[in-house]
Protein backbone atom coordinates (compact mmCIF):
# COMPACT_ATOMS: atom_id res chain seq x y z
CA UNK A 1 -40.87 17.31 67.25
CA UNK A 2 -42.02 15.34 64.41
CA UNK A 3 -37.86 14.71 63.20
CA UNK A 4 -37.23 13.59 67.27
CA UNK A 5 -39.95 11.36 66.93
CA UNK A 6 -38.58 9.91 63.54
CA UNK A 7 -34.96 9.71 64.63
CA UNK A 8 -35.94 7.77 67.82
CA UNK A 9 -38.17 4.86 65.95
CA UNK A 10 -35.29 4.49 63.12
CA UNK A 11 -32.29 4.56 65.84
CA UNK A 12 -34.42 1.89 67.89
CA UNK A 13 -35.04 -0.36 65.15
CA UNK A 14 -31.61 -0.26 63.91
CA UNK A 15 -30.03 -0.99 67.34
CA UNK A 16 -32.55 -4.18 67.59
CA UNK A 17 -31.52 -5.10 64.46
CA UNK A 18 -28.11 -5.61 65.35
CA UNK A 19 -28.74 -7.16 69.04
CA UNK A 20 -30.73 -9.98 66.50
CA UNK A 21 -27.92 -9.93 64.08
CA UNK A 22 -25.23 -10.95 67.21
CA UNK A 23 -27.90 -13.80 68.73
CA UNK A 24 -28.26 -15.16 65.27
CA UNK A 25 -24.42 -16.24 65.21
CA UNK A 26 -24.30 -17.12 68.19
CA UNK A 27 -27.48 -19.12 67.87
CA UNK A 28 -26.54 -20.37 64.45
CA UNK A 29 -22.98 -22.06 67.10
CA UNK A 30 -25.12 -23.74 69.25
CA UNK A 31 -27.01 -25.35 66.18
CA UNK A 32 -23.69 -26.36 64.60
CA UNK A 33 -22.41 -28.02 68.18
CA UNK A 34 -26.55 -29.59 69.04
CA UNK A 35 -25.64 -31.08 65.35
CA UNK A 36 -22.24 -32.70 66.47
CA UNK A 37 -23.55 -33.58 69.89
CA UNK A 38 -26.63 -35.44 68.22
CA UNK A 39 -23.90 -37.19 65.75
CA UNK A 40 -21.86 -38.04 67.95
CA UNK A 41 -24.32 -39.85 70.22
CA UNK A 42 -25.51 -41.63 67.57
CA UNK A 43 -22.29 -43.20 67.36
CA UNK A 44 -21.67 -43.99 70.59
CA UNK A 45 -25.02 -46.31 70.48
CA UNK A 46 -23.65 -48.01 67.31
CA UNK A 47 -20.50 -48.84 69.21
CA UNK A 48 -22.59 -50.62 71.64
CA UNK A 49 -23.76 -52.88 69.05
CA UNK A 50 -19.43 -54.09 69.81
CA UNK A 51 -20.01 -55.76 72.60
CA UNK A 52 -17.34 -56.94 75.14
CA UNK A 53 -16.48 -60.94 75.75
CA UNK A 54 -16.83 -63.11 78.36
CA UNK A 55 -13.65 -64.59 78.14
CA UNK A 56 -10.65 -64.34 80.22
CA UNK A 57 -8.05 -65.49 77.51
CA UNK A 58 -5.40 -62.29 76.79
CA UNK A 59 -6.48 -61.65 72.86
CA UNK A 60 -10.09 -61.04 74.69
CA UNK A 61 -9.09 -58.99 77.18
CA UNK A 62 -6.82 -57.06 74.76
CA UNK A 63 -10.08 -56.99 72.45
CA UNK A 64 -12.51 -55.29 75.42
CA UNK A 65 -9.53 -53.00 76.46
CA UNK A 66 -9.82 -51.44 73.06
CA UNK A 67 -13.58 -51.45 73.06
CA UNK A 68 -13.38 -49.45 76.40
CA UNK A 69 -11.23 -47.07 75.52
CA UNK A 70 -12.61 -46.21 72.31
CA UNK A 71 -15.73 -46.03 74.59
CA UNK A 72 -14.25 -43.22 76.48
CA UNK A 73 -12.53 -41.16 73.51
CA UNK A 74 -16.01 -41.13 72.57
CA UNK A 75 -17.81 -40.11 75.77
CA UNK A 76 -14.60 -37.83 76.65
CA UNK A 77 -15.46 -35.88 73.10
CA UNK A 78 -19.23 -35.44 73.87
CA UNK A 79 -18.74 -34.11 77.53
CA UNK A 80 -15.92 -31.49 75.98
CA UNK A 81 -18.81 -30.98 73.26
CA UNK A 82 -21.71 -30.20 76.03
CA UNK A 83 -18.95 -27.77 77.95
CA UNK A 84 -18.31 -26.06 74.75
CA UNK A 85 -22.25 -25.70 74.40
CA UNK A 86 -23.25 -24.81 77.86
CA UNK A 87 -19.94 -22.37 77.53
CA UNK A 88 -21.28 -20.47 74.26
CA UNK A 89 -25.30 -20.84 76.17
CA UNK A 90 -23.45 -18.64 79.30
CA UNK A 91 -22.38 -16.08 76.58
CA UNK A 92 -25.67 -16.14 74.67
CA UNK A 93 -27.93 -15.55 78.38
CA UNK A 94 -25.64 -12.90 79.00
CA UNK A 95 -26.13 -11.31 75.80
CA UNK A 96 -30.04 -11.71 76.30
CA UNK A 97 -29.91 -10.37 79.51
CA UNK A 98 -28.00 -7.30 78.17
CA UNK A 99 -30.69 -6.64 75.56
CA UNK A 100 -33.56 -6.88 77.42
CA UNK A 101 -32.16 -4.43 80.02
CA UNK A 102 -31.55 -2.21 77.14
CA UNK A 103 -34.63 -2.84 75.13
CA UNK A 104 -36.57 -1.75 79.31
CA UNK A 105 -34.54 1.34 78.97
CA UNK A 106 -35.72 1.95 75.41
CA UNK A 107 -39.20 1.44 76.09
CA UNK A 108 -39.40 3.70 79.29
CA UNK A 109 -38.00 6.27 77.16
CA UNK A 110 -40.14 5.54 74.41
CA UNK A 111 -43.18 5.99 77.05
CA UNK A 112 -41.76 9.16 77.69
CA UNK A 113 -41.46 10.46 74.78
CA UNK A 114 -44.86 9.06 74.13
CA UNK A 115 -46.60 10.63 77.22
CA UNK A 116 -44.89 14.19 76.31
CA UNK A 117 -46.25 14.39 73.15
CA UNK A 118 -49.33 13.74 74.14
CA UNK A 119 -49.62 16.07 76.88
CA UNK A 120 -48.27 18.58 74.42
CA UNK A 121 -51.16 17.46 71.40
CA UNK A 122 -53.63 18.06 74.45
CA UNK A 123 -52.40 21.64 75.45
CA UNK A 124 -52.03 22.30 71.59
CA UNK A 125 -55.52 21.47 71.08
CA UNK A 126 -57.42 23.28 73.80
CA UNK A 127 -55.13 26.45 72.51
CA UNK A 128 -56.12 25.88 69.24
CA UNK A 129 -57.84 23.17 67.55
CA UNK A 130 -57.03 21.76 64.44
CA UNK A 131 -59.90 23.52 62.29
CA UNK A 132 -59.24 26.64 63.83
CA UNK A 133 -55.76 26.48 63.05
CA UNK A 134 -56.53 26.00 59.56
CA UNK A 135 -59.21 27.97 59.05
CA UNK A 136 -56.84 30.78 60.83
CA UNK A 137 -54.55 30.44 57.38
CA UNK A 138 -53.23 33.76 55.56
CA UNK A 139 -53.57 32.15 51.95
CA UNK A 140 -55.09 29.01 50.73
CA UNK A 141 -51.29 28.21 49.98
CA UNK A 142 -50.68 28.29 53.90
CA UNK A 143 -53.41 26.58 54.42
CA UNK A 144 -52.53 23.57 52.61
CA UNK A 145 -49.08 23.45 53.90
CA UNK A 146 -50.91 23.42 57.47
CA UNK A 147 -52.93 20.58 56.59
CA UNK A 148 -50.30 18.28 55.62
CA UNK A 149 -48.09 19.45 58.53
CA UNK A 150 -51.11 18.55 60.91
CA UNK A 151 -51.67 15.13 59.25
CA UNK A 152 -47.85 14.16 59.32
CA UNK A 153 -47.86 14.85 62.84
CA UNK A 154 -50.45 12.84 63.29
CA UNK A 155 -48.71 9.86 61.85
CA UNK A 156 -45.75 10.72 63.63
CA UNK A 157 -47.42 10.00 67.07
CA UNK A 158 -48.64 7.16 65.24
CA UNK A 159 -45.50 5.86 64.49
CA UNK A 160 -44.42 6.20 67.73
CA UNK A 161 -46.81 4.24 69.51
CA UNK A 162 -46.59 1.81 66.87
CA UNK A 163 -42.68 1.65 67.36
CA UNK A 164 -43.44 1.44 71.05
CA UNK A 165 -45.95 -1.60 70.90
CA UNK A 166 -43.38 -3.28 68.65
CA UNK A 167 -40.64 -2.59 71.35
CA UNK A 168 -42.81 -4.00 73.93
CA UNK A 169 -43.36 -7.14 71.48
CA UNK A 170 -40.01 -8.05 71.14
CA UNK A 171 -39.31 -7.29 75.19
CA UNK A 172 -41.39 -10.41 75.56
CA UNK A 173 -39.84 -12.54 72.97
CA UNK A 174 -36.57 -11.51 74.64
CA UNK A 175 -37.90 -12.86 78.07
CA UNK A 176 -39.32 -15.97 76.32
CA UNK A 177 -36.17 -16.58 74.07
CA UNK A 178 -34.24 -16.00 77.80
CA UNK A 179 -36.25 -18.87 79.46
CA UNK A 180 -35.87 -21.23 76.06
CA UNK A 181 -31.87 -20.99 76.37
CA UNK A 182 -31.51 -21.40 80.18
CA UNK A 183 -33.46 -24.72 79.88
CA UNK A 184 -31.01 -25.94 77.40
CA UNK A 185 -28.51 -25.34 79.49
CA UNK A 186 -30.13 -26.86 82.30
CA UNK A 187 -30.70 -29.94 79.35
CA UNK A 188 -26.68 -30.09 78.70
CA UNK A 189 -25.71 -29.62 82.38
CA UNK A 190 -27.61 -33.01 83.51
CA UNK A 191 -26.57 -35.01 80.05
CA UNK A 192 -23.09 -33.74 81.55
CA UNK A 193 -23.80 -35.31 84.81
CA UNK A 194 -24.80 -38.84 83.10
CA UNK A 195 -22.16 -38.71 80.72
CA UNK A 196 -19.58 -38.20 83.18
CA UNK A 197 -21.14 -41.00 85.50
CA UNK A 198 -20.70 -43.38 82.67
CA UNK A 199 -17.11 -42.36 81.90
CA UNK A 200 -16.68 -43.18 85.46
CA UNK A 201 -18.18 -46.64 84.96
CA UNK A 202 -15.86 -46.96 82.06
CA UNK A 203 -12.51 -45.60 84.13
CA UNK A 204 -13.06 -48.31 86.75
CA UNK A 205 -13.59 -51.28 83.98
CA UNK A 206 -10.53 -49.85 81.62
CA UNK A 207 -8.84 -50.38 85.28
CA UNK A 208 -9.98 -53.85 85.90
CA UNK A 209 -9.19 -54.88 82.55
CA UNK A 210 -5.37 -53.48 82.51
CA UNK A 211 -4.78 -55.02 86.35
CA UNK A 212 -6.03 -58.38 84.68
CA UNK A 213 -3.43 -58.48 81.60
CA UNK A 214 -0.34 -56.74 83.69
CA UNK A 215 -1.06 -59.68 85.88
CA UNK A 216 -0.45 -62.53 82.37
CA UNK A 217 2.37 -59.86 80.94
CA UNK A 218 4.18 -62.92 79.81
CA UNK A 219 1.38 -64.00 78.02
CA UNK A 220 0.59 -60.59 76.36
CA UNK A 221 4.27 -60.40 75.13
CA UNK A 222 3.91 -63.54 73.68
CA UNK A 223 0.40 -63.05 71.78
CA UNK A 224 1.47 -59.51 70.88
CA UNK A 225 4.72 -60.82 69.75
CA UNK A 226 2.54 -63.59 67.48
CA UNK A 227 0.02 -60.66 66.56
CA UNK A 228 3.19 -58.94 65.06
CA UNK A 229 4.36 -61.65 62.84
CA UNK A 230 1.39 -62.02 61.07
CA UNK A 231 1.32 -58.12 60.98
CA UNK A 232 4.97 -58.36 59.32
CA UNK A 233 4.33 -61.13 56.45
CA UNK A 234 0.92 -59.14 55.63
CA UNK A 235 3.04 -56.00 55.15
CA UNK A 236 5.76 -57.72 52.95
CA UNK A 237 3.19 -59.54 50.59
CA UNK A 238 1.71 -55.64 49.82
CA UNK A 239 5.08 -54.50 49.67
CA UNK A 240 5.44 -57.34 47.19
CA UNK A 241 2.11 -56.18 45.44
CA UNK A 242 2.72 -52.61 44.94
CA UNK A 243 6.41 -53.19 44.15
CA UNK A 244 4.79 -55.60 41.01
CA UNK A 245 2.46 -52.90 40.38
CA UNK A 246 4.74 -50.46 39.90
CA UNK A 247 7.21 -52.32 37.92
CA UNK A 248 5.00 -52.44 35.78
CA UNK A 249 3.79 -49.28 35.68
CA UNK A 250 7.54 -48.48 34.82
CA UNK A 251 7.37 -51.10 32.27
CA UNK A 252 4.52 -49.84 30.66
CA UNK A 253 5.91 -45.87 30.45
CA UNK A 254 9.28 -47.10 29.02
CA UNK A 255 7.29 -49.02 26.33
CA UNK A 256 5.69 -45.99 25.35
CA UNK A 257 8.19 -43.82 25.89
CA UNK A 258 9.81 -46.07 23.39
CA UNK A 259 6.73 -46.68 20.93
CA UNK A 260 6.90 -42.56 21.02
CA UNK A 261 10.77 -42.26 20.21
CA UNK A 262 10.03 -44.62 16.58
CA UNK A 263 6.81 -43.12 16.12
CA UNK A 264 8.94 -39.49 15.91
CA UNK A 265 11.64 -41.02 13.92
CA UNK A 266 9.58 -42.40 11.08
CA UNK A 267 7.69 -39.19 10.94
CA UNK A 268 10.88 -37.04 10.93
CA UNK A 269 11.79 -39.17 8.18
CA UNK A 270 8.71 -39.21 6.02
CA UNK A 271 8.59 -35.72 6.65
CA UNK A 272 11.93 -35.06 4.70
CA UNK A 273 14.35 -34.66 7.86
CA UNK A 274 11.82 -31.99 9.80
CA UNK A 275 11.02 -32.78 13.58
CA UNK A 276 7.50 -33.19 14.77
CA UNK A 277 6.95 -32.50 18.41
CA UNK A 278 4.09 -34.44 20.02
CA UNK A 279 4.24 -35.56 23.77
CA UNK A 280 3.54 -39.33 24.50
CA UNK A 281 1.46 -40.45 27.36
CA UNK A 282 2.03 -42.68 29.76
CA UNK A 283 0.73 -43.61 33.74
CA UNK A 284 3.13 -41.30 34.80
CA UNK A 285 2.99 -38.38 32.71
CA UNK A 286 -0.67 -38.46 32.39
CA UNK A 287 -3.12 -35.43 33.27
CA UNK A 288 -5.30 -37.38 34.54
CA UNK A 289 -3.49 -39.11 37.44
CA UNK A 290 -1.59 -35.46 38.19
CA UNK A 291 -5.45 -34.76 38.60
CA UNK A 292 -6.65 -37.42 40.62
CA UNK A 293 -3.70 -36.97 42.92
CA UNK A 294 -4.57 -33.49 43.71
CA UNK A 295 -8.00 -34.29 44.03
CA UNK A 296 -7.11 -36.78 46.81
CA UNK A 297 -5.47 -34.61 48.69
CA UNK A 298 -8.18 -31.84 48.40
CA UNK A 299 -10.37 -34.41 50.26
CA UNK A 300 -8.22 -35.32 53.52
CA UNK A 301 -10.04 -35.66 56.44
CA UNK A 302 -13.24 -35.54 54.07
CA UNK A 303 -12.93 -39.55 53.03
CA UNK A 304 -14.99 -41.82 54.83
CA UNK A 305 -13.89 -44.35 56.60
CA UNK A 306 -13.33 -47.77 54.75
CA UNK A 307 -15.95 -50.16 56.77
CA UNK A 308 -20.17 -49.81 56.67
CA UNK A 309 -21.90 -49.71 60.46
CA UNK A 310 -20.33 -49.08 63.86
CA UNK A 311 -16.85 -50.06 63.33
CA UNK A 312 -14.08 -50.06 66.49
CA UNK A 313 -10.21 -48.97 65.97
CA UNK A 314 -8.30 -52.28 67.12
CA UNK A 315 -4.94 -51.41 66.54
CA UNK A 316 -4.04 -47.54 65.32
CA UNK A 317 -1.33 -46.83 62.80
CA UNK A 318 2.29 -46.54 64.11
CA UNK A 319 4.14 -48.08 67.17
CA UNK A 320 1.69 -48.05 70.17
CA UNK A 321 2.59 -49.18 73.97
CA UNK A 322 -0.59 -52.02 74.28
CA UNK A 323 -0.59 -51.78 77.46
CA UNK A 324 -0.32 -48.38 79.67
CA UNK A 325 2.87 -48.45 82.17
CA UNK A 326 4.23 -51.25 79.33
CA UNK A 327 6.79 -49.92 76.99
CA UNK A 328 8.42 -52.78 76.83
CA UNK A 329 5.05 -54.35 75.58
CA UNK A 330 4.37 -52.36 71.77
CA UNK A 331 3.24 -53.54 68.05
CA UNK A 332 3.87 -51.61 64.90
CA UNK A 333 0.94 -51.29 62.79
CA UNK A 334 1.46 -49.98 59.30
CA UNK A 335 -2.21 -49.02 58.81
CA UNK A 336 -5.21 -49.38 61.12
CA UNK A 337 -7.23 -52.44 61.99
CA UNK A 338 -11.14 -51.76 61.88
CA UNK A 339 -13.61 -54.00 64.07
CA UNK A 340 -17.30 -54.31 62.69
CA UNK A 341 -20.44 -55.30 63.33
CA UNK A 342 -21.95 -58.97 61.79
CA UNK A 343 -22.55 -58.09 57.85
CA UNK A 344 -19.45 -55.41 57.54
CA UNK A 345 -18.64 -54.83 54.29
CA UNK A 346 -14.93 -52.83 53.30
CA UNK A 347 -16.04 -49.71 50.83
CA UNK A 348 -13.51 -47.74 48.70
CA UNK A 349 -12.60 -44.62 50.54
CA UNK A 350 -12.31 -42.16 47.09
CA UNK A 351 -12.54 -42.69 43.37
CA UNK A 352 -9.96 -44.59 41.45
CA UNK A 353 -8.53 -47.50 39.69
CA UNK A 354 -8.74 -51.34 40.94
CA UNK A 355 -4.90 -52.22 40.42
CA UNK A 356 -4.67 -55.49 42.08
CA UNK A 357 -6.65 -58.03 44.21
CA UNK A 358 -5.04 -60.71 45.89
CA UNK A 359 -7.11 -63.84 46.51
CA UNK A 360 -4.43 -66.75 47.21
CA UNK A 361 -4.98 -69.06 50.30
CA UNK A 362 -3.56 -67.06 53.59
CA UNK A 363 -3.66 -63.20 52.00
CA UNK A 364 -6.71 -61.52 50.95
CA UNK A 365 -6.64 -58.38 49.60
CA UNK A 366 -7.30 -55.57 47.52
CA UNK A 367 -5.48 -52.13 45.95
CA UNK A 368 -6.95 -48.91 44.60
CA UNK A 369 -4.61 -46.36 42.52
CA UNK A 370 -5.94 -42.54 43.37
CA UNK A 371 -3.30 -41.00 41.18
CA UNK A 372 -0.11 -41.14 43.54
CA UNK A 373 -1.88 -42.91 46.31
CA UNK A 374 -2.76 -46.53 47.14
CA UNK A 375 -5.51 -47.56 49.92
CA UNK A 376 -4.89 -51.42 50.74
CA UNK A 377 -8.65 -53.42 51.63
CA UNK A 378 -6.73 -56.03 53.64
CA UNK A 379 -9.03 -59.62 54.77
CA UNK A 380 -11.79 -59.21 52.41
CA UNK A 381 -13.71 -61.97 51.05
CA UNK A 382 -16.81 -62.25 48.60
CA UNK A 383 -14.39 -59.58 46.79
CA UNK A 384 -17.03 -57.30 44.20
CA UNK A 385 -13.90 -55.63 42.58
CA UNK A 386 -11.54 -56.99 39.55
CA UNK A 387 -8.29 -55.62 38.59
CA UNK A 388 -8.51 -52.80 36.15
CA UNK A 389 -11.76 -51.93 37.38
CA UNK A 390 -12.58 -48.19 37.75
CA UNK A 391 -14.17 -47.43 41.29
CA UNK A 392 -16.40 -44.86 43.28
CA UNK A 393 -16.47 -43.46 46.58
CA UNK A 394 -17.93 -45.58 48.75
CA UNK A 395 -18.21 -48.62 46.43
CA UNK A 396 -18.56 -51.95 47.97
CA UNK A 397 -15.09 -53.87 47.80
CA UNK A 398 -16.34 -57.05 49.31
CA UNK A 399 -17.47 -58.65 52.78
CA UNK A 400 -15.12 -58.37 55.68
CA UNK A 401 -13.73 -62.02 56.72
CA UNK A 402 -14.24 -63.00 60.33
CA UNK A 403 -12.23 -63.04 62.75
CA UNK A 404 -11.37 -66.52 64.07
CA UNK A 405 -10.85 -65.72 67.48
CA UNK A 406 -13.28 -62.53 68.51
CA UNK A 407 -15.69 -63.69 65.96
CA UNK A 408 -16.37 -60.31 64.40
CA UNK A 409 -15.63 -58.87 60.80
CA UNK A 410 -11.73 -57.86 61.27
CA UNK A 411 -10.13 -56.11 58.29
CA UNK A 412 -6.61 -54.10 57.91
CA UNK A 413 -6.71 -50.45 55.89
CA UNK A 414 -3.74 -48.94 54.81
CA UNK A 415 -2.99 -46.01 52.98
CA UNK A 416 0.28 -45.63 51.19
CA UNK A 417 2.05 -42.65 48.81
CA UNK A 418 3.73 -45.30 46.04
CA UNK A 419 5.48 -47.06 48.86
CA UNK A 420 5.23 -44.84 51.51
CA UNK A 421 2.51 -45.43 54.54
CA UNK A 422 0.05 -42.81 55.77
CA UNK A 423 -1.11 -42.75 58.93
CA UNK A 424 -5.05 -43.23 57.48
CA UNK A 425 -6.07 -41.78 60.85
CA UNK A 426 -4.63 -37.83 59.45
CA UNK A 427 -6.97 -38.42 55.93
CA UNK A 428 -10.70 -40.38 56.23
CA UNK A 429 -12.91 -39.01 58.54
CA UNK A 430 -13.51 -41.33 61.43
């Protein structure tokens, strides 16, 4: 009886053990997505610190029909986020409701259990009680071997009812922890309901705004047309840039390269004719950039995006239809264009070398060697960086110029391999 008794209280608090184990994870989800849900909300109500003009001109409308529908990526993200939750809550209430049906089967049975050894201690002891049954020993050997039988079964019972109490215990937290998790599904299911009443909202103004500038497509075509120009001589004074920079990079490795080749001569010959071996270093060949580069990489998708505060996505990287239903109506962006919030400031995305800044009249700009890679800090002023300079993550590159027409800080990012653009979109984290 006493093994039964022992089996039953380890079995049962094994078995909770693991129901615990499998709400844990599932617990430790919901944490993970309440985390993102909070974070992303958070950003939504920077956002709104972009607010939408008054003015019926096309570059404003153009202006609020990015502002809306970065508005509802956003929104669009958090209600997938709240299914996802309420989804994984379903699964968890389930789960709950399975153990607690399983923990009322365990206790019943523990009862039982209970209630039969007790009704067999009380027919033990009116047969024989526990003196007599000592007393009744052959040997004083048997008699001690009686005792501490009678004492551990004792503490068996004890045990039990201990183990039974316990089971009860955690019944109730079940129930409680049941109630806790429907109401936050009840919390996500309304936050659903307002969320999806304000992408609603949204829907009808994204549709007001697009009948407005399908209505002046001439004059869209011509101000995206303009827009694209000034997109084109931007991109061929960086081109310009790096193409300097890395002349001279070349420069500077075949000036080593040949400082190296005389340094080896003279010491072949001083040496009596026997070659020395020693490698030469240069931007190219050096550890250090081979290790930077790799680092960069490591960190896609980890980098933060190059703007402080709310920022907006203007323009995204690649050829884009600006209006939906237009494909006649596109601009080709090499990199992204980032709207802020009054006091913006562009920060270096990851560690590396200041390689050029470019202060002269109508192009404003800044470039930052990461081994192999270049981000471009395009219509900064009040620049904090000088050429040569080694940089942080996250350092302040300067103020972002205004904007003459939406008057808001307006800046460019790109992100090239040597001459090749990135879309920047696939590496920070925005």
């Amino acid at each position: 009886m006493k093994e039964r008794i022992i089996r039953i209280v380890t079995f049962t608090l094994l078995s909770l053990l693991f129901c615990n184990g499998t709400l844990y994870a599932q617990s430790a989800a919901i944490k993970k997505m309440r985390g993102q849900a909070t974070t992303l909300r958070n950003e939504i109500e920077q956002k709104k610190k972009i607010l939408l003009s008054t003015e019926q001109d096309v570059y404003s409308q153009l202006r609020n029909l990015r502002i809306v529908e970065s508005q509802i990526k956003d929104q669009k993200a958090l209600v997938a986020l709240l299914k996802d939750e309420v989804r994984t809550l379903d699964k968890e209430i389930k789960q709950i409701n399975g153990d607690i049906k399983l923990q009322e089967e365990r206790v019943a049975q523990s009862r039982d259990e209970y209630a039969e050894a007790l009704r067999r201690a009380r027919k033990y002891s009116k047969a024989n009680n526990k003196l007599h049954f000592l007393m009744s020993s052959e040997d004083f050997k048997t008699l001690v071997r009686r005792y501490r039988y009678t004492n551990e079964y004792m503490d068996a019972h004890s045990r039990l009812a201990e183990s039974l109490q316990a089971q009860i215990a955690i019944l109730e937290e079940k129930r409680t922890e049941l109630e806790a998790t429907k109401a936050m599904k009840d919390e996500s299911l309304k936050e659903q309901e307002v969320v999806s009443a304000d992408l609603a909202k949204l829907g009808k103004e994204q549709r007001s705004i697009l009948d407005k500038l399908k209505k002046q497509s001439s004059k869209v075509k011509a101000e995206i047309n303009k827009k694209q120009q000034e997109l084109n001589k931007l991109n061929k004074r960086i081109d310009a840039e790096i193409e300097r920079v890395l002349a001279e990079e070349r420069a500077a490795k075949k000036r080593a390269e040949e400082a190296a080749r005389k340094k080896k001569n003279a010491a072949k010959s001083a040496s009596g004719g026997k070659e020395t071996s020693k490698k030469s270093s240069s931007y190219a060949d050096d550890a250090g950039v081979a290790e930077m580069t790799g680092s960069f990489v490591k960190n896609k998708r980890k980098m933060p995006v190059p703007i402080t505060g709310p920022y907006l996505v203007v323009d995204e990287y690649g050829t884009k239809n600006v209006i939906e239903g237009k494909g006649n109506v596109q601009i080709n962006n090499k990199g992204v264009v980032l709207e802020g919030s009054r006091g913006a400031q562009a920060r270096c995305i990851f560690d590396g070398r200041v390689t050029a800044v470019v202060n002269d009249g109508s192009y404003h700009f800044v470039l930052v060697r990461h081994g192999e890679y270049i981000s471009v800090y395009c219509n900064i002023v009040n620049m904090r960086v000088s050429g040569g300079e080694k940089v942080k993550a996250g350092d302040i590159i300067g103020d972002i110029g205004i904007d003459a027409k939406s008057g808001t800080p307006r800046m460019q990012f790109q992100l090239r391999k040597e001459k090749q653009t990135l879309n920047p979109a696939e590496w920070l984290k925005m």
